[in-house]
Protein backbone atom coordinates (compact mmCIF):
# COMPACT_ATOMS: atom_id res chain seq x y z
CA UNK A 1 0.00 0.00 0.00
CA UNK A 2 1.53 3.19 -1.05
CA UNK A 3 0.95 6.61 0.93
CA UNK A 4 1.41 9.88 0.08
CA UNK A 5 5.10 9.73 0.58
CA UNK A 6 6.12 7.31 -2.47
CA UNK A 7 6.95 4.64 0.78
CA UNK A 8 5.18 1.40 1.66
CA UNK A 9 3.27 1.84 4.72
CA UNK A 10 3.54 0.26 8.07
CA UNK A 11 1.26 -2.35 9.09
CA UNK A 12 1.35 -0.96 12.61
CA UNK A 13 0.78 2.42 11.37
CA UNK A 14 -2.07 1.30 9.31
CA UNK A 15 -3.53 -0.77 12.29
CA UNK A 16 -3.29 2.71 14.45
CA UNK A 17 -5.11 4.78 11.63
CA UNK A 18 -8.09 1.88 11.71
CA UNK A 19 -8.54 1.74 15.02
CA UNK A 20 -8.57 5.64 15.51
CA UNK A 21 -11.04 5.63 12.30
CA UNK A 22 -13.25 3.10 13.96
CA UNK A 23 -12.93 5.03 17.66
CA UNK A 24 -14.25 8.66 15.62
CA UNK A 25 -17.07 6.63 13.72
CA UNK A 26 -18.08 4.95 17.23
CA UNK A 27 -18.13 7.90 19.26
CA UNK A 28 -19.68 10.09 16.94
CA UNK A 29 -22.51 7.85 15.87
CA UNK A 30 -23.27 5.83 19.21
CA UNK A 31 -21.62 8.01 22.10
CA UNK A 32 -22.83 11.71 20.94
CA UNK A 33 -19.04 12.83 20.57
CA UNK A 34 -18.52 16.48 18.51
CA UNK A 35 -15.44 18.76 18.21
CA UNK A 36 -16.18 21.23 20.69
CA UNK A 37 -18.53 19.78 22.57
CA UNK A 38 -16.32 20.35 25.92
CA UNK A 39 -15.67 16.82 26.44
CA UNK A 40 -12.01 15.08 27.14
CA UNK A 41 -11.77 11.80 25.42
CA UNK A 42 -12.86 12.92 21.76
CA UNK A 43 -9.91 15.67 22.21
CA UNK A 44 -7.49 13.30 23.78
CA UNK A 45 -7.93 10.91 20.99
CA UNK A 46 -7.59 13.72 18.13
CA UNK A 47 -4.25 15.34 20.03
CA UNK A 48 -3.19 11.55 20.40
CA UNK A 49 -3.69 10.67 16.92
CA UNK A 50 -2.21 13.80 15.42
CA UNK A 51 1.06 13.42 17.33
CA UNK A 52 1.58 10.13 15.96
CA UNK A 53 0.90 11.16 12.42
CA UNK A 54 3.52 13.86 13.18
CA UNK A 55 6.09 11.30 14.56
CA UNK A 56 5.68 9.26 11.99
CA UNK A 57 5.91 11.38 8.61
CA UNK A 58 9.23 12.96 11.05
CA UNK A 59 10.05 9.26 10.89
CA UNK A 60 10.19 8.68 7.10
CA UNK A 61 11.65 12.63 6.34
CA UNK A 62 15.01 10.55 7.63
């Protein structure tokens, strides 16, 4: 699977964007979750999920 990069992506990678996709689609269709809504978890997730993306295109710039 090719990303955006021109590199094969990582399977663990990959597993961490599914499982954040499926946490967003949970929480906003069965638990009531919205951006700004003044609750933790839904912003801990995002601020979790961005800093990984961040490590990880830091990752493959080297």
């Amino acid at each position: 699977m090719a990303c955006s990069l021109g590199r094969n992506s990582s399977p663990l990678l990959t597993a961490i964007g599914v499982a954040v996709a499926l946490i967003a689609i949970v929480g906003t269709q069965f638990l009531g979750w919205e951006w700004g809504d003044g609750r933790l978890v839904p912003t801990v997730i995002g601020v979790v999920a961005v800093a990984i993306a961040v490590v990880a295109v830091l990752a493959r710039r080297e």
